[in-house]
Structure formats: structure tokens, C-alpha cells
N, C-alpha and C. Protein backbone atom coordinates (compact mmCIF):
# COMPACT_ATOMS: atom_id res chain seq x y z
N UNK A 1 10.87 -50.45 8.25
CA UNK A 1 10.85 -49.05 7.92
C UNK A 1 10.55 -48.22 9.16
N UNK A 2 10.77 -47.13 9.00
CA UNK A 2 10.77 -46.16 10.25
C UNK A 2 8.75 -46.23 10.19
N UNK A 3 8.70 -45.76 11.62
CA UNK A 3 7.54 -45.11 11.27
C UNK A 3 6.06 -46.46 11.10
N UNK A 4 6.78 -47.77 11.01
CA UNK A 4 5.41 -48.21 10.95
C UNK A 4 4.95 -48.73 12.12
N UNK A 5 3.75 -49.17 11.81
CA UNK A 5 2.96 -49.75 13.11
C UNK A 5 2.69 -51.21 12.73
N UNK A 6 2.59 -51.58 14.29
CA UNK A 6 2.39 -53.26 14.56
C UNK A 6 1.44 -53.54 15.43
N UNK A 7 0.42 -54.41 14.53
CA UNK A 7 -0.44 -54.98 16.13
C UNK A 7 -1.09 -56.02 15.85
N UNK A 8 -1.68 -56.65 17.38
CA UNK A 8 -1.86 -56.76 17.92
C UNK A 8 -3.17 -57.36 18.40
N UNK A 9 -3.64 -58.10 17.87
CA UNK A 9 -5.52 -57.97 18.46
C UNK A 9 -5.98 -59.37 18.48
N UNK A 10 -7.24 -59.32 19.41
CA UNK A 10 -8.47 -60.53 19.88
C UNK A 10 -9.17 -60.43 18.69
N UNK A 11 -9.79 -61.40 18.27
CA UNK A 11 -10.43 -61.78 17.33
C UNK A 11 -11.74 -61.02 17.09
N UNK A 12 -11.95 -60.63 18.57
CA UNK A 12 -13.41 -59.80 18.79
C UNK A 12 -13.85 -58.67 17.85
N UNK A 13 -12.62 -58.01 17.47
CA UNK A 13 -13.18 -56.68 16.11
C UNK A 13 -13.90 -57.54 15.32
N UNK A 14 -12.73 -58.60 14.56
CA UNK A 14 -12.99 -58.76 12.75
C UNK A 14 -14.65 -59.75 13.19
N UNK A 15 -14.82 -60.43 14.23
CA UNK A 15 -15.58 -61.09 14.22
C UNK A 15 -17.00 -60.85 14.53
N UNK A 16 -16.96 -59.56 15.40
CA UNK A 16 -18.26 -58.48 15.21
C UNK A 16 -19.40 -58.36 13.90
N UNK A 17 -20.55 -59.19 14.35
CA UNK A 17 -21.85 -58.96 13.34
C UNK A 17 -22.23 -57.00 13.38
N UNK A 18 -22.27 -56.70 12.16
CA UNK A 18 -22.74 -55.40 11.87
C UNK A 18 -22.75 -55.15 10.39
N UNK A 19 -22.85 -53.46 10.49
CA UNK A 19 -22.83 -53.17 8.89
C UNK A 19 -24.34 -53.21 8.38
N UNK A 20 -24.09 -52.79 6.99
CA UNK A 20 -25.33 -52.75 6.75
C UNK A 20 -26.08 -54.35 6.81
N UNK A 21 -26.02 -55.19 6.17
CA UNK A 21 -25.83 -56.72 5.62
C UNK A 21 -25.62 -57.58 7.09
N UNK A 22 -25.51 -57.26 8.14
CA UNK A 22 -25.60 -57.64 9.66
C UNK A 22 -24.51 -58.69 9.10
N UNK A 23 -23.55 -58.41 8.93
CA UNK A 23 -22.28 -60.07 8.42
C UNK A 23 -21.08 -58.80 9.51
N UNK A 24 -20.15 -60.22 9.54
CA UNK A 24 -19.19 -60.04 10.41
C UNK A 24 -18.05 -59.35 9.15
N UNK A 25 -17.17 -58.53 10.11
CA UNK A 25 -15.99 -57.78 9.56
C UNK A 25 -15.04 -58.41 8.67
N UNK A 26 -15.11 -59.68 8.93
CA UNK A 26 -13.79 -60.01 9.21
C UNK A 26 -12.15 -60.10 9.15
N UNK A 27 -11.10 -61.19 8.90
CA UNK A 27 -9.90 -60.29 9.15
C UNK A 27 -9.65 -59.45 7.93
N UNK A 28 -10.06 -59.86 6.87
CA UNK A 28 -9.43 -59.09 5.87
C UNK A 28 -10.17 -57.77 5.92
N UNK A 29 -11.13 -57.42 6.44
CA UNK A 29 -11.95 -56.01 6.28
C UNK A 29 -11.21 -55.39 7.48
N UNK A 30 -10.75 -56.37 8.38
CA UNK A 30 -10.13 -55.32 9.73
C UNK A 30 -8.54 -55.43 8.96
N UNK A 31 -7.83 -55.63 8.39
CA UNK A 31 -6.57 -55.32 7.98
C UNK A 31 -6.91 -54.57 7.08
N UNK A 32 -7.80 -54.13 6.07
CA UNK A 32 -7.53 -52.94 5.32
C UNK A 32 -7.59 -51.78 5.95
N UNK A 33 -9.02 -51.88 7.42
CA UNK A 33 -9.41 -50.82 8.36
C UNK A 33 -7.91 -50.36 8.40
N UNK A 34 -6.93 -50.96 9.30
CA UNK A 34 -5.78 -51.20 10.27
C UNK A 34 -4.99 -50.28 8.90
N UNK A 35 -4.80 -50.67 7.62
CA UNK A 35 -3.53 -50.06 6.42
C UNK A 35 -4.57 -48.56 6.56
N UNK A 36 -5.82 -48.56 6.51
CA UNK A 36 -6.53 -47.25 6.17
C UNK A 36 -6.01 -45.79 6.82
N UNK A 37 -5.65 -46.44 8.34
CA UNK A 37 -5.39 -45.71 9.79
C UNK A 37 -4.21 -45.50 9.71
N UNK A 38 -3.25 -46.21 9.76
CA UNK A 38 -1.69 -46.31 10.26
C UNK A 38 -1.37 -45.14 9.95
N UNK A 39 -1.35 -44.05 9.38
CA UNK A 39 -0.26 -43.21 9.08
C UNK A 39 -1.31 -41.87 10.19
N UNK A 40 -2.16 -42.03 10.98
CA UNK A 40 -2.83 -41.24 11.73
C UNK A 40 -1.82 -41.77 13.00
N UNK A 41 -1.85 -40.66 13.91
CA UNK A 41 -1.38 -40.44 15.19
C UNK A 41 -2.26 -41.74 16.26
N UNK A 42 -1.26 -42.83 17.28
CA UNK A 42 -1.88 -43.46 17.62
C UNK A 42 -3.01 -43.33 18.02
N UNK A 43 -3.33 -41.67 19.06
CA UNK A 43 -4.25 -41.29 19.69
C UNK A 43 -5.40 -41.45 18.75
N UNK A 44 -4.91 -40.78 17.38
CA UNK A 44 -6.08 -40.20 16.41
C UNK A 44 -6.48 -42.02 16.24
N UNK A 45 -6.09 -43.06 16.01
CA UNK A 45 -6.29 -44.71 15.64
C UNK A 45 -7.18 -44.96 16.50
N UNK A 46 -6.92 -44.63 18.03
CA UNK A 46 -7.53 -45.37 19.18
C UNK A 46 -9.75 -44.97 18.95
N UNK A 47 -9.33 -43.24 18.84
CA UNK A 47 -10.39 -42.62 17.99
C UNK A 47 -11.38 -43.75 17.35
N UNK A 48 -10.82 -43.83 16.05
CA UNK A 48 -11.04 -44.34 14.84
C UNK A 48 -11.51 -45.26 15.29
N UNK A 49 -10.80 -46.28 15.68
CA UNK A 49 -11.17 -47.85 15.83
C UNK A 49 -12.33 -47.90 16.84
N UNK A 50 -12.24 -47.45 18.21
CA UNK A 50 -13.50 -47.43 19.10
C UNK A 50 -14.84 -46.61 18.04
N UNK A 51 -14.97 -45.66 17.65
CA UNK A 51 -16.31 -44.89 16.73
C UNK A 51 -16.67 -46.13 15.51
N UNK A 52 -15.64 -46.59 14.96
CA UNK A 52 -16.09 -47.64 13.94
C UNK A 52 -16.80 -49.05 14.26
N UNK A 53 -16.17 -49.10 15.46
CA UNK A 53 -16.61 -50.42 15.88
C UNK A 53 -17.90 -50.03 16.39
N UNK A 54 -17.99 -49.05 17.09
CA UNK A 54 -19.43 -48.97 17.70
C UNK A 54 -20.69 -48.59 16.81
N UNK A 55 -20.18 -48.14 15.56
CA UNK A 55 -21.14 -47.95 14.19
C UNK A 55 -21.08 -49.09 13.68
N UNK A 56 -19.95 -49.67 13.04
CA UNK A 56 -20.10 -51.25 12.66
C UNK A 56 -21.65 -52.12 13.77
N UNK A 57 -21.09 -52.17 14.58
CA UNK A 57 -22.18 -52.99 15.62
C UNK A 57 -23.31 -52.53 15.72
N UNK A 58 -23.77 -51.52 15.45
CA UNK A 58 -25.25 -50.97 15.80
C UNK A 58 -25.58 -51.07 16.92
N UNK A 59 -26.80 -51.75 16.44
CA UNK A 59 -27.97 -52.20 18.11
C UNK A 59 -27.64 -53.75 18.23
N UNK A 60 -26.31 -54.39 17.42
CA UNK A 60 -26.52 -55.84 17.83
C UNK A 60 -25.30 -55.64 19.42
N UNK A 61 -25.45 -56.80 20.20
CA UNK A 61 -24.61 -57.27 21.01
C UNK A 61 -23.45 -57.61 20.59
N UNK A 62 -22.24 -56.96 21.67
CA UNK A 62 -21.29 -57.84 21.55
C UNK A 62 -20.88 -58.88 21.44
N UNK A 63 -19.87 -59.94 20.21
CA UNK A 63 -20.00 -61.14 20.99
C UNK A 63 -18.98 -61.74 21.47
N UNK A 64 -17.69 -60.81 21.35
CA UNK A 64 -16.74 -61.58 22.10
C UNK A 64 -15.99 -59.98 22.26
N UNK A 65 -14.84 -60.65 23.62
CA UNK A 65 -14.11 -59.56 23.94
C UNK A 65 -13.25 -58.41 22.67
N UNK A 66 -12.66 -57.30 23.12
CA UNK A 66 -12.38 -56.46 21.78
C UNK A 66 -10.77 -56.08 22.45
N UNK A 67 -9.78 -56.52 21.84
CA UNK A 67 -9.07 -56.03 22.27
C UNK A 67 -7.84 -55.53 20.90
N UNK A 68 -6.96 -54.65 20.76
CA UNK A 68 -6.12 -53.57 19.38
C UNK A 68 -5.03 -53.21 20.30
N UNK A 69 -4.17 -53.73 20.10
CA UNK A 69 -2.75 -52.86 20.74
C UNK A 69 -1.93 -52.86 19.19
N UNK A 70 -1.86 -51.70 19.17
CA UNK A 70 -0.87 -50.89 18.17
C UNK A 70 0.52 -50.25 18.74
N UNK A 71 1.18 -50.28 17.69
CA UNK A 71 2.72 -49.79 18.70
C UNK A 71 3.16 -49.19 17.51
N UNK A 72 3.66 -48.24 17.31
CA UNK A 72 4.49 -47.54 16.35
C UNK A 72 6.12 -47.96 16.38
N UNK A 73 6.58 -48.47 15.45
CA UNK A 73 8.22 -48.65 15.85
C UNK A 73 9.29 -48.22 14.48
């Protein structure tokens, strides 16, 4: 379909300890994130995803690299 988006990512989002319940995201909570976003402007996504993740995580440490490439096609 016109218009959708595809991506892309390191395991590092879904696998992020946070939240209230200090438990990890994981993939299925980061693919609903990902359907929640898509119809926002990539810029407005890039937004989204960096502010969530850094509220998701709190005061815990990172524990693995974070990487989201989205592409609209």
C-alpha cells in the first residue's frame, strides 16, 4: 500500500527493563508502539520513539545498543 512504513531495528528497544513493573518491552509491546506511530510524520516517529524510550527506562541503565530505522515507501 502507498504510504506505509518499514523497519528496521536492534533488539535494544523491545529489550529495555522499564515501566512501571521494571519488565522489559518487549517485541510485541514495541510492534504495537511502531502500528501506534506509523501514520505520524517520520520526523514526528523519531520524536516519539527517543521521549518513550527514555520514559520507558527511567533511572535504570541501558542494556544494549538502540537502534529504529523506519522508511516510508
Amino acid at each position: 500500500m502507498e504510504d506505509d512504513m518499514v523497519y528496521a531495528s536492534t533488539d535494544g528497544y523491545p529489550d529495555q527493563f522499564g515501566g512501571e513493573r521494571d519488565k522489559k518491552l518487549k517485541s510485541s509491546g514495541f510492534r504495537a508502539l511502531l502500528l501506534d506511530i506509523q501514520l505520524l510524520s517520520t520526523i514526528e516517529q523519531r520524536k516519539y520513539l527517543k521521549r518513550h524510550f527514555n520514559e520507558w527506562k527511567g533511572d535504570n541503565e541501558q542494556v544494549d545498543d538502540v537502534c529504529v530505522i523506519g522508511m516510508r515507501i
